[in-house]
C-alpha atoms as a PDB file:
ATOM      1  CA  UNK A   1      15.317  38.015 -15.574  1.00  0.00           C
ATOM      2  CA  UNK A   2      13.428  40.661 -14.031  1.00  0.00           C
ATOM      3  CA  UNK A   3      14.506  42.368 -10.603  1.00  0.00           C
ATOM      4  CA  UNK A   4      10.703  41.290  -8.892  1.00  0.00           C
ATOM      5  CA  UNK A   5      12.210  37.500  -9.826  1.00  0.00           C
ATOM      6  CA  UNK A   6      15.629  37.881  -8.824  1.00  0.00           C
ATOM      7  CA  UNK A   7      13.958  38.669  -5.443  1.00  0.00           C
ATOM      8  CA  UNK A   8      11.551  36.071  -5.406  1.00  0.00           C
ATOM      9  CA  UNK A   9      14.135  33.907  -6.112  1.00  0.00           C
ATOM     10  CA  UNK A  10      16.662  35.099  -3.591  1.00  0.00           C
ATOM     11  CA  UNK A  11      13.556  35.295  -0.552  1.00  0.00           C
ATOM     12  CA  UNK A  12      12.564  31.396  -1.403  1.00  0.00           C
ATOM     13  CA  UNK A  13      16.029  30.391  -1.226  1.00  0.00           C
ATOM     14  CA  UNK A  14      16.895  32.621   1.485  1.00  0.00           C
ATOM     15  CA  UNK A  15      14.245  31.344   4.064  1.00  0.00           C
ATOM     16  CA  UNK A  16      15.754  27.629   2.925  1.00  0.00           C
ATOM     17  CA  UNK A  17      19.172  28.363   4.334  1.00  0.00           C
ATOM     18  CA  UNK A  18      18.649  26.745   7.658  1.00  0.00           C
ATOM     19  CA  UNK A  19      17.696  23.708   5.521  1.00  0.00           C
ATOM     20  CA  UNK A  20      20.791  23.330   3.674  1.00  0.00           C
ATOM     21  CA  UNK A  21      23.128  23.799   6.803  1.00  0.00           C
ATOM     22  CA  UNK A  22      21.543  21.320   7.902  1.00  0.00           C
ATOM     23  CA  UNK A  23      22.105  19.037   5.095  1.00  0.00           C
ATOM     24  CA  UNK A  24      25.734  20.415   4.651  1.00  0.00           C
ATOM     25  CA  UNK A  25      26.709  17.719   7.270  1.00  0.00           C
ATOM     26  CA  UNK A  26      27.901  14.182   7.175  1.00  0.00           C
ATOM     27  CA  UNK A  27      26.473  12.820  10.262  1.00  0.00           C
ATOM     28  CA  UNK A  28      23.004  14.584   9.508  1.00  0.00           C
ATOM     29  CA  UNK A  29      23.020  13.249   6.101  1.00  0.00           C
ATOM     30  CA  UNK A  30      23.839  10.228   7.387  1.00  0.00           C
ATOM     31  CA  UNK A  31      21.268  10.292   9.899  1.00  0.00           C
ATOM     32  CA  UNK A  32      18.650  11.154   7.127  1.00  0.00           C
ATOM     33  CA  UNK A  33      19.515   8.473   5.202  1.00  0.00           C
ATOM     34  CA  UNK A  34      19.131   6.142   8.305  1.00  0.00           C
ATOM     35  CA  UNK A  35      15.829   7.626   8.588  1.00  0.00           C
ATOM     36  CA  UNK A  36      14.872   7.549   4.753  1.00  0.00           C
ATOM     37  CA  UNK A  37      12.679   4.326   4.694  1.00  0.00           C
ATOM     38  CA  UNK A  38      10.087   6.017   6.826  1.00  0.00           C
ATOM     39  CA  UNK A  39      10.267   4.195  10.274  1.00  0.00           C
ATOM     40  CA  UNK A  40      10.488   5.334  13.314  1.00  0.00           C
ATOM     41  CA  UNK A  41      13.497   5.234  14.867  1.00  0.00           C
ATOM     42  CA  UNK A  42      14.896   5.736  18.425  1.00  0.00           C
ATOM     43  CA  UNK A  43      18.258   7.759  19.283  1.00  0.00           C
ATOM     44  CA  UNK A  44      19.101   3.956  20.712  1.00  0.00           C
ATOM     45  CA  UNK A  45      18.865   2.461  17.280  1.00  0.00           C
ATOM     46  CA  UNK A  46      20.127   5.510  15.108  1.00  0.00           C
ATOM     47  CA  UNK A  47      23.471   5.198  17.599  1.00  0.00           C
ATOM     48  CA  UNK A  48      23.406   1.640  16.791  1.00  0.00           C
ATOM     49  CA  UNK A  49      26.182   0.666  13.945  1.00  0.00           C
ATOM     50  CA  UNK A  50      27.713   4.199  15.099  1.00  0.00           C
ATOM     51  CA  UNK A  51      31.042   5.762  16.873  1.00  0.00           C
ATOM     52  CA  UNK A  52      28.882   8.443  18.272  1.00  0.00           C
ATOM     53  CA  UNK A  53      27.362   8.800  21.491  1.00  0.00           C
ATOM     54  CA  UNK A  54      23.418   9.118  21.908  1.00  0.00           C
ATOM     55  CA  UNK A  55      24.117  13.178  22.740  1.00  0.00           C
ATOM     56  CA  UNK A  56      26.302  13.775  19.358  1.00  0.00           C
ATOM     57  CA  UNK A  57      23.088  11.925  17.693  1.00  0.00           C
ATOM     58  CA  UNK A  58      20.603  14.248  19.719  1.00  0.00           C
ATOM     59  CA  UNK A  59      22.424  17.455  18.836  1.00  0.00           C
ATOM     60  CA  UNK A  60      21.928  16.626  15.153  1.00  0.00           C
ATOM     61  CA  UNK A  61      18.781  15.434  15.614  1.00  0.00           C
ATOM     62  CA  UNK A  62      17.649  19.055  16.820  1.00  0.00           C
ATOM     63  CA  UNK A  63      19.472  20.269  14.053  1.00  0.00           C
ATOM     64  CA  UNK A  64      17.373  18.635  11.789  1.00  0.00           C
ATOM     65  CA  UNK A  65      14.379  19.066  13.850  1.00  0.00           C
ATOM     66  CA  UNK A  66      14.965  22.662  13.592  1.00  0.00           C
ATOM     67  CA  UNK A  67      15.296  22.563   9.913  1.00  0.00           C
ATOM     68  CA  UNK A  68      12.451  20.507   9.677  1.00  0.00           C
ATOM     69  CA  UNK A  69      13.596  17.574   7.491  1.00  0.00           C
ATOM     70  CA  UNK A  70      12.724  15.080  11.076  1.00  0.00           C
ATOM     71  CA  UNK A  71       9.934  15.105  13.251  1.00  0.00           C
ATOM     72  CA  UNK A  72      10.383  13.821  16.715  1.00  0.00           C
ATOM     73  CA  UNK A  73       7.562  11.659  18.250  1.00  0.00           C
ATOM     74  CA  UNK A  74       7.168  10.799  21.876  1.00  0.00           C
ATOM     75  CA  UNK A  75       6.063   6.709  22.499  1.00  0.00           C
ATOM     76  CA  UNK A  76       6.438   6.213  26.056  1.00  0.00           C
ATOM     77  CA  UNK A  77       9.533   7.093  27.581  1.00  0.00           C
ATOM     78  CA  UNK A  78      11.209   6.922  24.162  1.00  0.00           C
ATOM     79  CA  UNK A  79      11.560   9.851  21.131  1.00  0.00           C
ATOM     80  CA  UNK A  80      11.238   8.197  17.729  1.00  0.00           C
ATOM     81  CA  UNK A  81      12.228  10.290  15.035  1.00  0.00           C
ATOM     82  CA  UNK A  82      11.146  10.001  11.126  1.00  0.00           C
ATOM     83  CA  UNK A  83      12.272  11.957   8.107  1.00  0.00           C
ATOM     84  CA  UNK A  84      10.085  15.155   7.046  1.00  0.00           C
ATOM     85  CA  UNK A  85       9.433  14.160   3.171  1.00  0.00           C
ATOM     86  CA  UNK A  86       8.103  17.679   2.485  1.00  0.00           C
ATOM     87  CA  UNK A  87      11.512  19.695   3.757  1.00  0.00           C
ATOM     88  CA  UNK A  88      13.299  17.534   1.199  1.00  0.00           C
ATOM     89  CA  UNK A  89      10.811  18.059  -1.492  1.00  0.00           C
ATOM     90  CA  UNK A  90      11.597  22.278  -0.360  1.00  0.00           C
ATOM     91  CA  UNK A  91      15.562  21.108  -0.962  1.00  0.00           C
ATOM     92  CA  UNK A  92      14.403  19.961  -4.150  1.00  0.00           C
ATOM     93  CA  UNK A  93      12.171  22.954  -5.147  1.00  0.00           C
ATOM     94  CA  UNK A  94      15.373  25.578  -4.179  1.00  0.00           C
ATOM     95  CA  UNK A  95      17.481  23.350  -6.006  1.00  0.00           C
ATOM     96  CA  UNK A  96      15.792  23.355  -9.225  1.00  0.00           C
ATOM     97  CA  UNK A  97      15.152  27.369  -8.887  1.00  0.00           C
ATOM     98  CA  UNK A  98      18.476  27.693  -8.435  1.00  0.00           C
ATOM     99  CA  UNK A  99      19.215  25.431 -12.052  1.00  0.00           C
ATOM    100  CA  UNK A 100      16.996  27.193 -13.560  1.00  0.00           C
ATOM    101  CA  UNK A 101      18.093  30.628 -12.926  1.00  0.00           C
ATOM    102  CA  UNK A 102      22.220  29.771 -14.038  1.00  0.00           C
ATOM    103  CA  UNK A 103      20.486  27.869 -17.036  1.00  0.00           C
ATOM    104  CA  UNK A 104      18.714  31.324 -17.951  1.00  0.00           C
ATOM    105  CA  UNK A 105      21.947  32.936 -17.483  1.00  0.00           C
ATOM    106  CA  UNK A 106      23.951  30.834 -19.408  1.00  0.00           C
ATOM    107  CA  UNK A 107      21.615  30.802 -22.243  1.00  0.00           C
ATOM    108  CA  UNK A 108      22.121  34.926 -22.588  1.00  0.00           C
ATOM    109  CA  UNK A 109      25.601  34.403 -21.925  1.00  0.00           C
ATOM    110  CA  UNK A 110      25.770  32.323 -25.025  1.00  0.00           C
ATOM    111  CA  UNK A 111      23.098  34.508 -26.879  1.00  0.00           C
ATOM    112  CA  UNK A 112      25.738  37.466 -26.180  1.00  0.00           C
ATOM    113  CA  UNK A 113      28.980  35.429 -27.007  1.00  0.00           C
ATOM    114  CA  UNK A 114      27.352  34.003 -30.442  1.00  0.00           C
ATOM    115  CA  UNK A 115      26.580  37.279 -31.622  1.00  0.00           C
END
């Protein structure tokens, strides 16, 4: 792999960071999966069915905010929140980037092994 893809590689995944520290929580994955059908949800009903207060659910609902995989929404007096389907798709991309550059090197580390 050449050194112009290495660092296209390493500056796509690099600007994703905030992304996956995001997702490198429990409660946020949680929350996200709360959030996966697409509704709009309040910080009233994502406490629902929780232990946590409504500020531990607002601190990692800025956290995902910030990584962009929710999207607040004012209605009234009330902030709904829904998942951000293209962040996750951006997961996704890094993800596969990432499999695809150990399945490169594996391949010449078997190329170099077998011969």
């Amino acid at each position: 792999m050449s050194k112009t893809t290495n660092t296209r590689i390493f500056k796509s995944i690099r600007r994703r960071v905030p992304l996956f520290a995001a997702l490198g929580d429990e409660t946020r994955v949680t929350l996200l999966i709360r959030l996966a059908d697409g509704q709009l949800l309040s910080i009233t009903q994502l406490t629902d069915e929780t232990q946590m207060s409504r500020q531990a659910v607002t601190k990692h609902l800025r956290i995902l905010e910030d990584a962009g995989l929710v999207r607040g929404k004012r209605q009234g007096r009330q902030q709904l929140f829904q998942i951000e389907p293209k962040s996750i798709d951006d997961a996704k991309d890094a993800l596969d980037l990432i499999s695809r550059q150990w399945d490169d090197a594996l391949a010449r580390l078997k190329s170099f092994v077998e011969d």
